[in-house]
PDB file of N, CA and C in Angstrom:
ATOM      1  N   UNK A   1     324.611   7.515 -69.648  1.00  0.00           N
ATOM      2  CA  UNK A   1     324.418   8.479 -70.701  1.00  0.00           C
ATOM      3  C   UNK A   1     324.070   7.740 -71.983  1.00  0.00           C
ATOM      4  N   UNK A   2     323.396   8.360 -72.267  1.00  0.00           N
ATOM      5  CA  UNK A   2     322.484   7.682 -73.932  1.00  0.00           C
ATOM      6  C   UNK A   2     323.693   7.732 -75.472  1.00  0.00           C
ATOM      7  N   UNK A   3     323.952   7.036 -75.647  1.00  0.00           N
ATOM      8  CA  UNK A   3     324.923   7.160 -77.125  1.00  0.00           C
ATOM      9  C   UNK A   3     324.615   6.974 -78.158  1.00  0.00           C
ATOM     10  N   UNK A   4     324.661   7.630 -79.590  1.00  0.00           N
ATOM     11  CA  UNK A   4     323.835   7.324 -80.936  1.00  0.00           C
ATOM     12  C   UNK A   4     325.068   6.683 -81.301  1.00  0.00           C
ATOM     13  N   UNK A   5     325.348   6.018 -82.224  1.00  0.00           N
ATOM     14  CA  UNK A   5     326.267   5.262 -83.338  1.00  0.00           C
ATOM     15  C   UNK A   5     326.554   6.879 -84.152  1.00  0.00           C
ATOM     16  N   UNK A   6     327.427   7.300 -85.036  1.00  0.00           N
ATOM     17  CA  UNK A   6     328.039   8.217 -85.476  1.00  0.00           C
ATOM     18  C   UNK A   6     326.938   8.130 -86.700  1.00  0.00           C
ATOM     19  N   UNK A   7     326.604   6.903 -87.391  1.00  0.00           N
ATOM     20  CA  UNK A   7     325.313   7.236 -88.461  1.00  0.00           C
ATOM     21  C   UNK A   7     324.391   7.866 -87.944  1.00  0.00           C
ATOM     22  N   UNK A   8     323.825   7.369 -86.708  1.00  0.00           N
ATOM     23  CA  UNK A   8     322.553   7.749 -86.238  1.00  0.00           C
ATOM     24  C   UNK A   8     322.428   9.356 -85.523  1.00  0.00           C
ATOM     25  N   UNK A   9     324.062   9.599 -85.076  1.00  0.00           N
ATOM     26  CA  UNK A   9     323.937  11.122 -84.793  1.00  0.00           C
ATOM     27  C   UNK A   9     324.057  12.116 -86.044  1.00  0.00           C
ATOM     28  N   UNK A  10     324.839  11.784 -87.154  1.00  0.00           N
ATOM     29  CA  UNK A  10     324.871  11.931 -88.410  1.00  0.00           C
ATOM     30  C   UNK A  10     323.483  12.795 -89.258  1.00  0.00           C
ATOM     31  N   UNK A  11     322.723  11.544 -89.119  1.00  0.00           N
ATOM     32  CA  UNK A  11     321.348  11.149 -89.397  1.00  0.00           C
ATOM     33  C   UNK A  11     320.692  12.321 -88.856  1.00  0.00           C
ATOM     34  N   UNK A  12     320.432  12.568 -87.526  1.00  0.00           N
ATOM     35  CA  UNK A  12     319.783  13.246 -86.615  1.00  0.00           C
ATOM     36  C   UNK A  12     319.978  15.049 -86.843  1.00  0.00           C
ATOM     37  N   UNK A  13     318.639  15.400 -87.509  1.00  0.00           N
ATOM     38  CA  UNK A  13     318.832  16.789 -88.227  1.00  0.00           C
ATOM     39  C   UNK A  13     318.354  17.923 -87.321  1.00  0.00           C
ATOM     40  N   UNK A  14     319.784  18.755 -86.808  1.00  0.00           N
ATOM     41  CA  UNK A  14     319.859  19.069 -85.559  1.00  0.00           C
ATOM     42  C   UNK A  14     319.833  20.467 -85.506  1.00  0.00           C
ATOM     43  N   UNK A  15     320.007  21.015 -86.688  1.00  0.00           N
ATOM     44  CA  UNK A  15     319.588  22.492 -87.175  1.00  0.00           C
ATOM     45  C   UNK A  15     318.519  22.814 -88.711  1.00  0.00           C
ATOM     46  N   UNK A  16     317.327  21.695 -88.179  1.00  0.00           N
ATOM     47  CA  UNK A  16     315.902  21.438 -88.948  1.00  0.00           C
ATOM     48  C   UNK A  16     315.263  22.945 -88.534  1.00  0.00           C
ATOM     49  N   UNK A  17     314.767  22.226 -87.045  1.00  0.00           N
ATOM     50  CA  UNK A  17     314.081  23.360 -86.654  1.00  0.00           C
ATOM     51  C   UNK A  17     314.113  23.906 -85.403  1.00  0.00           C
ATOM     52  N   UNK A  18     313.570  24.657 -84.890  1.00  0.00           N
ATOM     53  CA  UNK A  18     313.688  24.949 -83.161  1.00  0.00           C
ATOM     54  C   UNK A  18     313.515  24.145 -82.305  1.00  0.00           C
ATOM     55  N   UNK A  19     313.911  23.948 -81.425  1.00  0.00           N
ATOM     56  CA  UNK A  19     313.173  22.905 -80.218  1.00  0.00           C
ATOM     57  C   UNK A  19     311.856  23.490 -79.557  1.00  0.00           C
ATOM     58  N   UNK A  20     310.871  22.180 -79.768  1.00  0.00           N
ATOM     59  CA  UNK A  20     309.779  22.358 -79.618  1.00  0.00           C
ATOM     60  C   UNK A  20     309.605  22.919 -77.790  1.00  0.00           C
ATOM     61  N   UNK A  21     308.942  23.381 -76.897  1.00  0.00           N
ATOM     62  CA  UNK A  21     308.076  23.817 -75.729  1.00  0.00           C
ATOM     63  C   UNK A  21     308.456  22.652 -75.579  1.00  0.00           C
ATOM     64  N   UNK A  22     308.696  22.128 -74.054  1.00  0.00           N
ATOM     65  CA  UNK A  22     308.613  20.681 -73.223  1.00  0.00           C
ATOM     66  C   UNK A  22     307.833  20.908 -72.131  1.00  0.00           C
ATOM     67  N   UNK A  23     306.819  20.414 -72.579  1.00  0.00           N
ATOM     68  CA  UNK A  23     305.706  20.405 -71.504  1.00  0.00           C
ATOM     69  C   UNK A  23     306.125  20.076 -69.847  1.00  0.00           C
ATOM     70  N   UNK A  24     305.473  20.674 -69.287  1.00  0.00           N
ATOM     71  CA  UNK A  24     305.979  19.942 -67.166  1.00  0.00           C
ATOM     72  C   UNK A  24     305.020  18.671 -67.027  1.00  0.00           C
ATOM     73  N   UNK A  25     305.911  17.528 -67.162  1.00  0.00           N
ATOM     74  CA  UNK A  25     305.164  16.302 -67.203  1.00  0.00           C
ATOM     75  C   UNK A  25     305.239  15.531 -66.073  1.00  0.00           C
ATOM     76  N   UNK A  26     306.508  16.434 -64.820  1.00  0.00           N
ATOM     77  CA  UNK A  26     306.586  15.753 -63.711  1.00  0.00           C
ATOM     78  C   UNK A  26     305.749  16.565 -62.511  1.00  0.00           C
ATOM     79  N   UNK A  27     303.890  16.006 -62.737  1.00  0.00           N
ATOM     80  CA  UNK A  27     303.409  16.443 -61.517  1.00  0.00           C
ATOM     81  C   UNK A  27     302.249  15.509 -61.009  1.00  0.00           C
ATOM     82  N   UNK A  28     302.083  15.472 -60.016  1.00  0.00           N
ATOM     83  CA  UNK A  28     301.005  14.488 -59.295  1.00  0.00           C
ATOM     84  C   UNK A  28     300.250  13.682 -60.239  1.00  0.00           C
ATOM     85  N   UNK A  29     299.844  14.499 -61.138  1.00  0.00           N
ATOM     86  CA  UNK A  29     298.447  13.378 -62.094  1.00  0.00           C
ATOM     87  C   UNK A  29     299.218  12.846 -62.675  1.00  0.00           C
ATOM     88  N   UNK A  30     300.470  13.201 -63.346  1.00  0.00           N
ATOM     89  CA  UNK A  30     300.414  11.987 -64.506  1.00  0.00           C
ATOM     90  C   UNK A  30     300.963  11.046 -64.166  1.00  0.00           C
ATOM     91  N   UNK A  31     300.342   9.793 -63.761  1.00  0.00           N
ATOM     92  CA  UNK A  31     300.760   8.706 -62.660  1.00  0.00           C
ATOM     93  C   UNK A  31     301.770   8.105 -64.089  1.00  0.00           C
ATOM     94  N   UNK A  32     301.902   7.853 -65.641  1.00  0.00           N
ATOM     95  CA  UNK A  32     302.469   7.222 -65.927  1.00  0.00           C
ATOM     96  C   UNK A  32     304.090   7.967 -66.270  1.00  0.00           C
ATOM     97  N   UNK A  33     304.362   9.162 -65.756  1.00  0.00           N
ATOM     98  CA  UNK A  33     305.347   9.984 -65.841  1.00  0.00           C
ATOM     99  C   UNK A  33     306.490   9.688 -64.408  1.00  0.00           C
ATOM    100  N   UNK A  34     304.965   9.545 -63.434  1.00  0.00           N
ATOM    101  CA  UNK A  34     305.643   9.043 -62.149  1.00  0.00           C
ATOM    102  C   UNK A  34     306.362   7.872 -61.949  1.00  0.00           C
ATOM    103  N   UNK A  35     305.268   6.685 -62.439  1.00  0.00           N
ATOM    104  CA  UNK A  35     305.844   5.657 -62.729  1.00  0.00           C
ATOM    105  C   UNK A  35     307.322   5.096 -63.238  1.00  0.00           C
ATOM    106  N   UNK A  36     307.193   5.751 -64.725  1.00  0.00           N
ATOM    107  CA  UNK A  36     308.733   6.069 -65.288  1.00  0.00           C
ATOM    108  C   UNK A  36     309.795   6.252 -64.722  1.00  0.00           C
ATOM    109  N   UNK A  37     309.604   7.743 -64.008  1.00  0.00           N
ATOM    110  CA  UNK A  37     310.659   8.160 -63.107  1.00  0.00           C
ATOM    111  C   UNK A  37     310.852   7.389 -61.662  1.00  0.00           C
ATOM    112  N   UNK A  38     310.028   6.484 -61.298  1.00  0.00           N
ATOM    113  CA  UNK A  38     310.664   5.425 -59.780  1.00  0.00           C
ATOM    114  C   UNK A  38     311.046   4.195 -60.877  1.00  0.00           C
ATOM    115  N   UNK A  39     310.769   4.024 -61.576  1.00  0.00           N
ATOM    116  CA  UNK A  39     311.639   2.705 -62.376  1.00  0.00           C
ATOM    117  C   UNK A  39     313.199   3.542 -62.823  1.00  0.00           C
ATOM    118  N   UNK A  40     313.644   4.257 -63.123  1.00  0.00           N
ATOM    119  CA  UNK A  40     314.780   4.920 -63.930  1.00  0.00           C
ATOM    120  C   UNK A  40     315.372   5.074 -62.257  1.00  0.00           C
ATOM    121  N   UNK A  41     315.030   5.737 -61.272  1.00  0.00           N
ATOM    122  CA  UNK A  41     315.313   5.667 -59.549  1.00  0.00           C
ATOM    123  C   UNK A  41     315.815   4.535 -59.162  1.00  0.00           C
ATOM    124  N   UNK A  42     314.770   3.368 -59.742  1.00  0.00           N
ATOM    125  CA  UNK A  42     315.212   2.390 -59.146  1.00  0.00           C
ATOM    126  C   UNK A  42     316.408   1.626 -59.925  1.00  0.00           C
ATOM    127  N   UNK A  43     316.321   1.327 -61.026  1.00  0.00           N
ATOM    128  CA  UNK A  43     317.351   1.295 -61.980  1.00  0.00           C
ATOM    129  C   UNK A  43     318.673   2.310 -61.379  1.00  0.00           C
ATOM    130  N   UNK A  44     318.734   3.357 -61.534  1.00  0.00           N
ATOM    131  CA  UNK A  44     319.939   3.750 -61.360  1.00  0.00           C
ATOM    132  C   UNK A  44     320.354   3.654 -59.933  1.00  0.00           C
ATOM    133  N   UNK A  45     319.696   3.044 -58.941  1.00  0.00           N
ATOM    134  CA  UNK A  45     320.112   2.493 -57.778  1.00  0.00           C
ATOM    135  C   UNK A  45     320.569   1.348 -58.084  1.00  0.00           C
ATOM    136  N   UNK A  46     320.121   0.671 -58.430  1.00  0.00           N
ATOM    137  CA  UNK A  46     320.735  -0.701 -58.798  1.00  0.00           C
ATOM    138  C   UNK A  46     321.930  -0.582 -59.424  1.00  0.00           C
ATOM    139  N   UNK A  47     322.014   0.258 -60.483  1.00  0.00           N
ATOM    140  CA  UNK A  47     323.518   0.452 -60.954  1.00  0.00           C
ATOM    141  C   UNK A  47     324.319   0.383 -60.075  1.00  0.00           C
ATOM    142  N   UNK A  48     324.175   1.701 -59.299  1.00  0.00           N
ATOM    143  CA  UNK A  48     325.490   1.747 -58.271  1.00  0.00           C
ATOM    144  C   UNK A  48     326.276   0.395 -57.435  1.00  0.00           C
ATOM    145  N   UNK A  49     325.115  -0.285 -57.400  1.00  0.00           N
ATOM    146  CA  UNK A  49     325.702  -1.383 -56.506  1.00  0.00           C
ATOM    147  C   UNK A  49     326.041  -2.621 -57.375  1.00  0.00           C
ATOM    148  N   UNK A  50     325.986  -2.597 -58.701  1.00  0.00           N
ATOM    149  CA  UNK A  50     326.454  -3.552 -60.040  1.00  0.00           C
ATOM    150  C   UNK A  50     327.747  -3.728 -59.896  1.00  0.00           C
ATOM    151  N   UNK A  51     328.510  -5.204 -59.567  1.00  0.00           N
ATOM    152  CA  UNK A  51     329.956  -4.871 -60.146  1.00  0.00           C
ATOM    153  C   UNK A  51     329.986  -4.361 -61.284  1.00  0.00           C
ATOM    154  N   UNK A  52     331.424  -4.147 -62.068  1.00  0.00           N
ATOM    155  CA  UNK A  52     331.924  -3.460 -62.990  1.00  0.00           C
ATOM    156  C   UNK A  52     331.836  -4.551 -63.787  1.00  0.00           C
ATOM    157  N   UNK A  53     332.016  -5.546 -63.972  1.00  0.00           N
ATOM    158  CA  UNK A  53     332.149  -6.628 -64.847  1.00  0.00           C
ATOM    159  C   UNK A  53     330.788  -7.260 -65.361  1.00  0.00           C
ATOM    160  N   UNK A  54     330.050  -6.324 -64.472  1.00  0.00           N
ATOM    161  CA  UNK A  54     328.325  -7.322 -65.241  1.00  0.00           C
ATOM    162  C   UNK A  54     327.745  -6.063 -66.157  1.00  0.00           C
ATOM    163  N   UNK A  55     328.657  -5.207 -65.849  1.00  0.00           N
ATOM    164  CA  UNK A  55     328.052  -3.975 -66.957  1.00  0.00           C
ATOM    165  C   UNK A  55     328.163  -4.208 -68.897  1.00  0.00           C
ATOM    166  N   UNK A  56     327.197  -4.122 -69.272  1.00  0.00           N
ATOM    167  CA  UNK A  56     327.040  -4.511 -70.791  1.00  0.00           C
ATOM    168  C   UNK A  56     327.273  -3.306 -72.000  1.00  0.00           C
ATOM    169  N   UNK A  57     327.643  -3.371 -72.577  1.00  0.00           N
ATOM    170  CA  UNK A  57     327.407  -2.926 -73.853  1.00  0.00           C
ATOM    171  C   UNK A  57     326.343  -3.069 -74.839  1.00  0.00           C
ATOM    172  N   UNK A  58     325.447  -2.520 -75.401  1.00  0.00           N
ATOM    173  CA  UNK A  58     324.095  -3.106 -75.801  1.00  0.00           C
ATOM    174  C   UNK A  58     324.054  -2.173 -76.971  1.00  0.00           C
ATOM    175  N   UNK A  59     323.462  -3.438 -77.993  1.00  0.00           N
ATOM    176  CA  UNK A  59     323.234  -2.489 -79.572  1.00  0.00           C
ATOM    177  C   UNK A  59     321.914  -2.587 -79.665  1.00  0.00           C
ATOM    178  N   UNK A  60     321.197  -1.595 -79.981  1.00  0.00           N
ATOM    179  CA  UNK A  60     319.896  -1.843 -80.148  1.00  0.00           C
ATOM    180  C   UNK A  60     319.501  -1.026 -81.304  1.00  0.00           C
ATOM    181  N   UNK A  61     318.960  -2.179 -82.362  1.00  0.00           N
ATOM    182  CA  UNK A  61     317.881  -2.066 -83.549  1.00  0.00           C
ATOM    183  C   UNK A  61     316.640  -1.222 -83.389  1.00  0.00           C
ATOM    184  N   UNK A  62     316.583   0.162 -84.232  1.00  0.00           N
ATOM    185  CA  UNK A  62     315.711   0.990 -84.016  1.00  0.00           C
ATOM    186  C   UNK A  62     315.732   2.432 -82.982  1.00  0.00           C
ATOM    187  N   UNK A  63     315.646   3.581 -83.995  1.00  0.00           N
ATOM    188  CA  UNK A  63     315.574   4.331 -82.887  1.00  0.00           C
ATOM    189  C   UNK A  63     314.049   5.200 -82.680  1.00  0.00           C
ATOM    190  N   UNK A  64     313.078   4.058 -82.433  1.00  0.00           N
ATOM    191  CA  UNK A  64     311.663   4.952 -82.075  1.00  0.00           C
ATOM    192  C   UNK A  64     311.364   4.521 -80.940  1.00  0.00           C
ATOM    193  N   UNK A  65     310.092   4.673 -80.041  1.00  0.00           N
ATOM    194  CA  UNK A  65     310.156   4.963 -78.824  1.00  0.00           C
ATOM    195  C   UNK A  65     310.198   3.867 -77.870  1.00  0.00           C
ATOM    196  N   UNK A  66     310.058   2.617 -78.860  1.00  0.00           N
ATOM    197  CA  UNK A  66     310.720   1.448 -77.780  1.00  0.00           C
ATOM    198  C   UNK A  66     312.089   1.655 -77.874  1.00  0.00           C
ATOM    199  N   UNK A  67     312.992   2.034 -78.991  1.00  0.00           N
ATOM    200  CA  UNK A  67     314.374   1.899 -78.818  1.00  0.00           C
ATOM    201  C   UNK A  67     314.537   3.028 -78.164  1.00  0.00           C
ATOM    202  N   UNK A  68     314.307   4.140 -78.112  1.00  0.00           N
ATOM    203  CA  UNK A  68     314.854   4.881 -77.059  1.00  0.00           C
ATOM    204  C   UNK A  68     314.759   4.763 -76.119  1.00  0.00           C
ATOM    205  N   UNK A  69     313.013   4.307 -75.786  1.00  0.00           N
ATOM    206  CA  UNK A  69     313.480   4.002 -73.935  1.00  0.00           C
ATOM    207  C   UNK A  69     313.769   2.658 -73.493  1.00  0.00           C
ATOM    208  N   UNK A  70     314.092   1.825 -74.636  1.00  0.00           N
ATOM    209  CA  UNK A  70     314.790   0.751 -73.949  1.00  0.00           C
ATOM    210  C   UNK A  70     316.697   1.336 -73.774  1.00  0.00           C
ATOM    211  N   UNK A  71     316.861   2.483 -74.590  1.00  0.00           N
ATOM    212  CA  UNK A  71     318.161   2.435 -74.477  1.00  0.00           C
ATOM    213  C   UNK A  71     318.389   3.495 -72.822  1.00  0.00           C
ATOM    214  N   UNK A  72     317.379   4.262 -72.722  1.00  0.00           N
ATOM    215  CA  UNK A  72     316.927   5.156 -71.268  1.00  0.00           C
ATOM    216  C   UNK A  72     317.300   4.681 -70.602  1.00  0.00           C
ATOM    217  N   UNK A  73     316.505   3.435 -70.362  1.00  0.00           N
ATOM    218  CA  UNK A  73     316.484   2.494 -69.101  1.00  0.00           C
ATOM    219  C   UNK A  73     317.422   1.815 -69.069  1.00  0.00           C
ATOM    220  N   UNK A  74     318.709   1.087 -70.025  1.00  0.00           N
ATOM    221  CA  UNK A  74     319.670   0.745 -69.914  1.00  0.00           C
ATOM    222  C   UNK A  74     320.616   1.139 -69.414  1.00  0.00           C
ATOM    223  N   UNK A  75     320.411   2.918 -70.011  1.00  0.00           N
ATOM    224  CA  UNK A  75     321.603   3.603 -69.362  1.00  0.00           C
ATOM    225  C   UNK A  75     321.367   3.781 -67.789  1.00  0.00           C
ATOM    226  N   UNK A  76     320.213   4.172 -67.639  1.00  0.00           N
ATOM    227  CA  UNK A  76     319.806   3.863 -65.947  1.00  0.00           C
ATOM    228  C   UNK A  76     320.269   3.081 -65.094  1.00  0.00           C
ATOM    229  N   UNK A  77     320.373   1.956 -65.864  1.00  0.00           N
ATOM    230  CA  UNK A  77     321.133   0.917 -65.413  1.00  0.00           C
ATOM    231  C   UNK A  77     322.723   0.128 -64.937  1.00  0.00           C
ATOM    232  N   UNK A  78     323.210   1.747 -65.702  1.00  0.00           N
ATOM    233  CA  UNK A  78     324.949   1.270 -65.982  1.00  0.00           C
ATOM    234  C   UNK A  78     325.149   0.625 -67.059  1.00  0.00           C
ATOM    235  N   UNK A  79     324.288   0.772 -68.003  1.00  0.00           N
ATOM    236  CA  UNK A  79     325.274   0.252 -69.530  1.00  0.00           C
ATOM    237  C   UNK A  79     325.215   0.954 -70.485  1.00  0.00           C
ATOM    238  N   UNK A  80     325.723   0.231 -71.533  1.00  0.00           N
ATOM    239  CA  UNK A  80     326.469   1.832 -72.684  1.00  0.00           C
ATOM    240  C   UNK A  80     325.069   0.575 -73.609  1.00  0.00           C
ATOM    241  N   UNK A  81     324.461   1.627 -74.127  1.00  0.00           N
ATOM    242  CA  UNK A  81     323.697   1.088 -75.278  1.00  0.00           C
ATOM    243  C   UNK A  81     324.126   2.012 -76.286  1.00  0.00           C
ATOM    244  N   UNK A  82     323.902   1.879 -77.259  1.00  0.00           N
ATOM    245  CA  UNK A  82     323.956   1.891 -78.396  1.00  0.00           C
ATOM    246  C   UNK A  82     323.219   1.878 -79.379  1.00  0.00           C
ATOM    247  N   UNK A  83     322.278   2.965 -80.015  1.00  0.00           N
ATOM    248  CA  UNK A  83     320.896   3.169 -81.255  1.00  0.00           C
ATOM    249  C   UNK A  83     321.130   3.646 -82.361  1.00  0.00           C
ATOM    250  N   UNK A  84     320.859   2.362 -83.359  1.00  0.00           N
ATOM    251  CA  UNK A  84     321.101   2.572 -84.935  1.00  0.00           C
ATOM    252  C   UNK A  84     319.817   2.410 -84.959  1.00  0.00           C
ATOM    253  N   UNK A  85     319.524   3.340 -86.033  1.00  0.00           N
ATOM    254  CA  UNK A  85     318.793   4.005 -86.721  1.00  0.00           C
ATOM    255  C   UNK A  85     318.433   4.267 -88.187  1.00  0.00           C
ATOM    256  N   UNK A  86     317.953   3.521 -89.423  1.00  0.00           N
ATOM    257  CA  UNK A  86     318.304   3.924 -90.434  1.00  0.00           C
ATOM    258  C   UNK A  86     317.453   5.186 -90.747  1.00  0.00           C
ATOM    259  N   UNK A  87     316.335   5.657 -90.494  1.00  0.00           N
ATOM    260  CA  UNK A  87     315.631   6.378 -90.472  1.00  0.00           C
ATOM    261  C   UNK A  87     316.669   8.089 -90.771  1.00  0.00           C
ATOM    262  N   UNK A  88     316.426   8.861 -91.058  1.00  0.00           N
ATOM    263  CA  UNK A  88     317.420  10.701 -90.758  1.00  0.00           C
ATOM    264  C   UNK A  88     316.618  11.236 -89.634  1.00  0.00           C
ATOM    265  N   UNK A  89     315.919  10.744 -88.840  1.00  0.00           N
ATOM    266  CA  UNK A  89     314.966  11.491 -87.536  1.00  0.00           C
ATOM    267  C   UNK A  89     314.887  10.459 -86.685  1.00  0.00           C
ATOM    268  N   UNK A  90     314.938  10.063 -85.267  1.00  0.00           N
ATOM    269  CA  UNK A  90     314.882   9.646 -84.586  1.00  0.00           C
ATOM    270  C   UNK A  90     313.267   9.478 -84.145  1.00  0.00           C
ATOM    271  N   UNK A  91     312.840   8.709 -83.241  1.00  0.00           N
ATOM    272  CA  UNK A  91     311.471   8.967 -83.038  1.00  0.00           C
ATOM    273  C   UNK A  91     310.141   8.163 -83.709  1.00  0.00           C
ATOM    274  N   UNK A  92     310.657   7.544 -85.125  1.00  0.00           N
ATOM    275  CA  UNK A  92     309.700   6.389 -85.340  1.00  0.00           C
ATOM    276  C   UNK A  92     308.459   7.141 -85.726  1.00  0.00           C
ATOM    277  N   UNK A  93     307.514   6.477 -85.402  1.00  0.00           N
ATOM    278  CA  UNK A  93     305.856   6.836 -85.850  1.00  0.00           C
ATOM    279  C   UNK A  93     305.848   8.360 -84.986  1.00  0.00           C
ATOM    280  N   UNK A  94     306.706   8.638 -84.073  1.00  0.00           N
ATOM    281  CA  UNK A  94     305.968   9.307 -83.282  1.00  0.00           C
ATOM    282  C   UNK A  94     306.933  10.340 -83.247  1.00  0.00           C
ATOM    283  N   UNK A  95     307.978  10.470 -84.509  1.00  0.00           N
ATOM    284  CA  UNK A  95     308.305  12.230 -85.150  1.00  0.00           C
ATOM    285  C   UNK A  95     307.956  13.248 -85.299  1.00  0.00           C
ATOM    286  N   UNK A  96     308.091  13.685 -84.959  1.00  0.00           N
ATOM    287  CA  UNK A  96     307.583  15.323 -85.365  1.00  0.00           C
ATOM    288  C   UNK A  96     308.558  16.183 -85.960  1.00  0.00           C
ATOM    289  N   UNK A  97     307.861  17.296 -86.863  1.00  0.00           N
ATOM    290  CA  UNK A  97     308.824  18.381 -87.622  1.00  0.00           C
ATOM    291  C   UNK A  97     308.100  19.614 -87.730  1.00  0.00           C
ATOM    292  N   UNK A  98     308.867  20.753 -87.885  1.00  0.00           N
ATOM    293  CA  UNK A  98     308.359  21.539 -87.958  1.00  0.00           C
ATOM    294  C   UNK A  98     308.261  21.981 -89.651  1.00  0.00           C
ATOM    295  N   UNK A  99     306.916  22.448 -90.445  1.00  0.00           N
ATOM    296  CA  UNK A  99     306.935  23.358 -91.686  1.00  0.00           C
ATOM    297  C   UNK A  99     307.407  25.056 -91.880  1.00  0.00           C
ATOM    298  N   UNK A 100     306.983  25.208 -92.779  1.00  0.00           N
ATOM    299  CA  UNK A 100     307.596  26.454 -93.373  1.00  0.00           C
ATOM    300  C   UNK A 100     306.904  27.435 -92.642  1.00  0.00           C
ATOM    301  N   UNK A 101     305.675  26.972 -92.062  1.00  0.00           N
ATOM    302  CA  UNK A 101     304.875  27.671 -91.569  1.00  0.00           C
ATOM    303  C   UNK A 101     305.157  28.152 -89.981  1.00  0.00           C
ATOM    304  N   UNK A 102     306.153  27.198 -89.409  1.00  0.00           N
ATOM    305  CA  UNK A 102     305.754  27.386 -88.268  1.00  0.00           C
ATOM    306  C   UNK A 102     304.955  26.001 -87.590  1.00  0.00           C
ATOM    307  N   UNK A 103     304.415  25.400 -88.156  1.00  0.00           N
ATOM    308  CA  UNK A 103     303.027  24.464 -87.655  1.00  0.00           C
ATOM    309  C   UNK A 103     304.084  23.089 -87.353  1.00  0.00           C
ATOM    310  N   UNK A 104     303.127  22.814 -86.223  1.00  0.00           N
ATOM    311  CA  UNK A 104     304.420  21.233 -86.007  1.00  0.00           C
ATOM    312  C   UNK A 104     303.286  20.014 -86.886  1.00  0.00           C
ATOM    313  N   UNK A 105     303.956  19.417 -87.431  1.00  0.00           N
ATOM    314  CA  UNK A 105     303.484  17.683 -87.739  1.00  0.00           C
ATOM    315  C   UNK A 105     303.538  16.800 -87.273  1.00  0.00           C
ATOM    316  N   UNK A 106     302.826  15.804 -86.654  1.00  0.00           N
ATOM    317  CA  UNK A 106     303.766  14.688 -85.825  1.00  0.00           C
ATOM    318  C   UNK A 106     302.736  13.498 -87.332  1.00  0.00           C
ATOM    319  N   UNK A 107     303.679  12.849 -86.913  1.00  0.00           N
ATOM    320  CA  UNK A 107     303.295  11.591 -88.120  1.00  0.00           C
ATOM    321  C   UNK A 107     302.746  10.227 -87.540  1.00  0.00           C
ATOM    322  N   UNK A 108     302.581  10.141 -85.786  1.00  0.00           N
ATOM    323  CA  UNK A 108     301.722   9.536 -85.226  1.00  0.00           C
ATOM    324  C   UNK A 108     300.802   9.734 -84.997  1.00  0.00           C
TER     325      UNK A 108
END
């Protein structure tokens, strides 16, 4: 399971706006969706068979989309990571928000 630091959930503005539509990204074409999901498969197979003692704790600098899915794939893995964030939005270049309007922004 993915864990923010208490700043970074803090931070994370959680009655901004609605949650955006999540597209269906798990189907035949998008080979790099597929991909993803047999690495996170294979990862969390590997967990299971990890002793308990090689499992890590991990802090990781940044919460945009290398730090999140490096912290993804960690947890996949059997370890507790950990994402600070100084940013108030998670997500890096590749944020999005919604305006007054209705209209989404992404800033990537």
């Amino acid at each position: 399971m993915l864990r923010l630091t208490a700043a970074a959930a803090a931070a994370t503005p959680r009655s901004r706006a609605p949650r955006r539509p999540k597209p269906n990204l798990d189907v035949p074409s998008n080979a790099n969706y597929q991909a993803a999901k047999q690495l996170s498969a294979a990862l969390a197979a590997n967990a299971s068979r990890t002793p308990a003692h090689e499992k890590k704790t991990v802090l990781i600098i940044g919460g945009g989309l290398a730090g999140l899915s490096c912290g993804k794939y960690l947890s996949d893995a059997g370890h507790a990571p950990t994402i600070v964030e100084r940013a108030k939005m998670l997500g890096g270049k590749v944020s999005a928000w919604q305006d007054a309007d209705g209209d989404w922004i992404e800033t990537g």
